[in-house]
N, C-alpha and C. Protein backbone atom coordinates (compact mmCIF):
# COMPACT_ATOMS: atom_id res chain seq x y z
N UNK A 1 37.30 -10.05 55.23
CA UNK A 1 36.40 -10.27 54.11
C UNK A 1 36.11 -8.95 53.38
N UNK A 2 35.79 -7.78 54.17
CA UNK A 2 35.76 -6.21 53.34
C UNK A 2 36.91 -6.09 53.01
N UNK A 3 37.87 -6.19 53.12
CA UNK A 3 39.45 -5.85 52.25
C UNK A 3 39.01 -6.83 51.20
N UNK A 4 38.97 -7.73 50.95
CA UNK A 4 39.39 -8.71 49.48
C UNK A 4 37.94 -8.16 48.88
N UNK A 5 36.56 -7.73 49.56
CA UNK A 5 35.71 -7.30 48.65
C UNK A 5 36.47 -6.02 48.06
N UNK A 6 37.02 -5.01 48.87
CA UNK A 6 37.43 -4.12 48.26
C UNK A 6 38.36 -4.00 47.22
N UNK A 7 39.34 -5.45 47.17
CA UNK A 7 40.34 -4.97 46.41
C UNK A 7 39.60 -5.95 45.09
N UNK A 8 38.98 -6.32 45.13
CA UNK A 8 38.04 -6.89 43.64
C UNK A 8 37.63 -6.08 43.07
N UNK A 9 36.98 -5.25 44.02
CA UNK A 9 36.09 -4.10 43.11
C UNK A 9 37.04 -2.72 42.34
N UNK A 10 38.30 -2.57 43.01
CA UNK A 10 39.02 -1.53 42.45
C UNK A 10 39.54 -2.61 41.52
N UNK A 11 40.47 -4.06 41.46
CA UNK A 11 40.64 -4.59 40.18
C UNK A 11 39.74 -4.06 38.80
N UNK A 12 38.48 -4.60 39.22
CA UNK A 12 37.23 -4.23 38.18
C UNK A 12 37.26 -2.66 37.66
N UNK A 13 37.17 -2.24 38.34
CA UNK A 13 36.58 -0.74 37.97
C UNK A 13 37.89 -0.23 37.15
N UNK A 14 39.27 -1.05 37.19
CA UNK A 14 40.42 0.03 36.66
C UNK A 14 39.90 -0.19 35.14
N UNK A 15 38.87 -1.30 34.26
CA UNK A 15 37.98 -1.22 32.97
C UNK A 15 37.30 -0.16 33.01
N UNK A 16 37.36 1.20 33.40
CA UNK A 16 36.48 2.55 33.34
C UNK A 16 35.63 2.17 32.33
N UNK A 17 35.94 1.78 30.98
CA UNK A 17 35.37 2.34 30.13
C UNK A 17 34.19 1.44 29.63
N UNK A 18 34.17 -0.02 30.13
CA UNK A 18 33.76 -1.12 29.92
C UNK A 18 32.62 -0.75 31.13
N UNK A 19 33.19 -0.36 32.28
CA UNK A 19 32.22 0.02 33.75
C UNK A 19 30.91 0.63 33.39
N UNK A 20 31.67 1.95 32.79
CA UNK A 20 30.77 3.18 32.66
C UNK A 20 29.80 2.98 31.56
N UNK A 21 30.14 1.68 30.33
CA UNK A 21 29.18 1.25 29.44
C UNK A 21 27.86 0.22 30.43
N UNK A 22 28.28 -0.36 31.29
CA UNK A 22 27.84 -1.47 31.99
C UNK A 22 26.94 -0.52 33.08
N UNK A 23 27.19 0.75 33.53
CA UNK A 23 26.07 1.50 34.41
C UNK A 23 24.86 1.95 33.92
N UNK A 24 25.29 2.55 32.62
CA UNK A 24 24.58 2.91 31.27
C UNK A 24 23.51 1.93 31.12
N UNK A 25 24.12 1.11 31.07
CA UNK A 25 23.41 -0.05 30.74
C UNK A 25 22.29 -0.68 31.65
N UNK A 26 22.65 -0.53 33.17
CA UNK A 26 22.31 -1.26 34.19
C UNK A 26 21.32 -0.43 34.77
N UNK A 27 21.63 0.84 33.86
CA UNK A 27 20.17 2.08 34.08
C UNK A 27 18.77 2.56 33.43
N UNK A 28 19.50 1.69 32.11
CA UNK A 28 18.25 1.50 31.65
C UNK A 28 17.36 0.34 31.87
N UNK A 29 17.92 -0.85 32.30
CA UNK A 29 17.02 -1.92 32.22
C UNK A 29 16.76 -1.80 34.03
N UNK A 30 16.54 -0.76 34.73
CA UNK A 30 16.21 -0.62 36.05
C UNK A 30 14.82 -1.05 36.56
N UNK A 31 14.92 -2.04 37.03
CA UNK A 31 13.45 -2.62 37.11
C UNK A 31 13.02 -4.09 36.41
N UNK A 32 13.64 -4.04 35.50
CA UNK A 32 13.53 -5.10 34.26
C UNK A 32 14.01 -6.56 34.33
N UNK A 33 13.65 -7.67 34.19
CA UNK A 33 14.25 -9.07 34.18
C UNK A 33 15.52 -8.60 33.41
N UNK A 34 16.55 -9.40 33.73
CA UNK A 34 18.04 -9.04 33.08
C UNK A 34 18.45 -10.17 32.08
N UNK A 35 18.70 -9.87 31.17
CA UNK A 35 19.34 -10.49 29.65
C UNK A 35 20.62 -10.38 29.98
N UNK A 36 21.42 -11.41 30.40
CA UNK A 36 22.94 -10.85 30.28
C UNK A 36 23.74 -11.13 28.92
N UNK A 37 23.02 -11.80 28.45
CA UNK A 37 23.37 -12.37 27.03
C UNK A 37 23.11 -10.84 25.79
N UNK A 38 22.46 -10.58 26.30
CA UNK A 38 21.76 -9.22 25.69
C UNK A 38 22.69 -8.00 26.52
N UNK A 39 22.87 -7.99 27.73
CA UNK A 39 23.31 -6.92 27.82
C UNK A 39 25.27 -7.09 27.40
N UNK A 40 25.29 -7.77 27.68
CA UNK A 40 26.77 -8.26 27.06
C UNK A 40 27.26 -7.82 25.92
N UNK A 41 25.90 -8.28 24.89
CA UNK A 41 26.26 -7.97 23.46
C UNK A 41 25.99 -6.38 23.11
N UNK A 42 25.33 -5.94 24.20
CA UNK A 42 25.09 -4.17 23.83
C UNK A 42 25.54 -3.78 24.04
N UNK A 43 26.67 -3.83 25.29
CA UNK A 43 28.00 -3.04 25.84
C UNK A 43 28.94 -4.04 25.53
N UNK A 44 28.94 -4.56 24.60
CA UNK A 44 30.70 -5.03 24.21
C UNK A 44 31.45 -5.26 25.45
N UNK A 45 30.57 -6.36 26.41
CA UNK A 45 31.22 -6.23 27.85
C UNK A 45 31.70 -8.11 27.58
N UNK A 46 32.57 -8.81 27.80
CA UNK A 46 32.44 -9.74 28.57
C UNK A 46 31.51 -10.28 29.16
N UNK A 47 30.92 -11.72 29.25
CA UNK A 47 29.73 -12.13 29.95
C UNK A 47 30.35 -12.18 31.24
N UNK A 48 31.44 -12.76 31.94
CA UNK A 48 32.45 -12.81 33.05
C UNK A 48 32.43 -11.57 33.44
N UNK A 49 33.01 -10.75 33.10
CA UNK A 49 33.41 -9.19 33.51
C UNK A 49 31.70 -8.25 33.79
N UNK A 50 30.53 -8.41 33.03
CA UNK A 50 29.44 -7.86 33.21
C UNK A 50 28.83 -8.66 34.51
N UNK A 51 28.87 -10.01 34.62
CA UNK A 51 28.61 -10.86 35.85
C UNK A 51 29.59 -10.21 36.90
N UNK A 52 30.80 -10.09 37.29
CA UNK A 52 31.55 -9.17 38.20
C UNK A 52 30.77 -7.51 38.54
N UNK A 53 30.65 -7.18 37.18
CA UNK A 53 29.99 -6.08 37.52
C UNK A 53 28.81 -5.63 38.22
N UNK A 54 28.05 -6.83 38.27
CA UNK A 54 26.73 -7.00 38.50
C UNK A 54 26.90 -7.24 40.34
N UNK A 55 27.74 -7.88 40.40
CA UNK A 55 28.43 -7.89 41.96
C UNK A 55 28.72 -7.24 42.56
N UNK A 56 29.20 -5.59 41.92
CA UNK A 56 29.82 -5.23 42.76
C UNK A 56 28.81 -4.36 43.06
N UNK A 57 27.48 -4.10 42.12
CA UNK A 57 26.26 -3.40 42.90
C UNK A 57 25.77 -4.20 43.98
């Protein structure tokens, strides 16, 4: 089960640039009820791909 978590999360992350908008992101609303609809549309992320992301914290 830790191997297939692991190899999801390196799939994901090879989006660096989509990631590193989505940490950004996931640092400011630290604490905060989460908008994914909102955070989606502020990092030009995928609602799918920002939901993955949200997983792999």
């Amino acid at each position: 089960m830790l191997l297939k978590k692991e190899i999801q999360s390196e799939a994901l992350v090879r989006n660096v640039e989509a990631y590193a908008r989505f940490l950004d992101l996931a640092a400011t609303i630290s604490g905060q009820v989460i908008n994914n609809n909102s955070l989606a549309s502020d990092g030009d992320i995928p609602k799918e791909l920002l939901h993955r992301f949200f997983d792999l914290l």
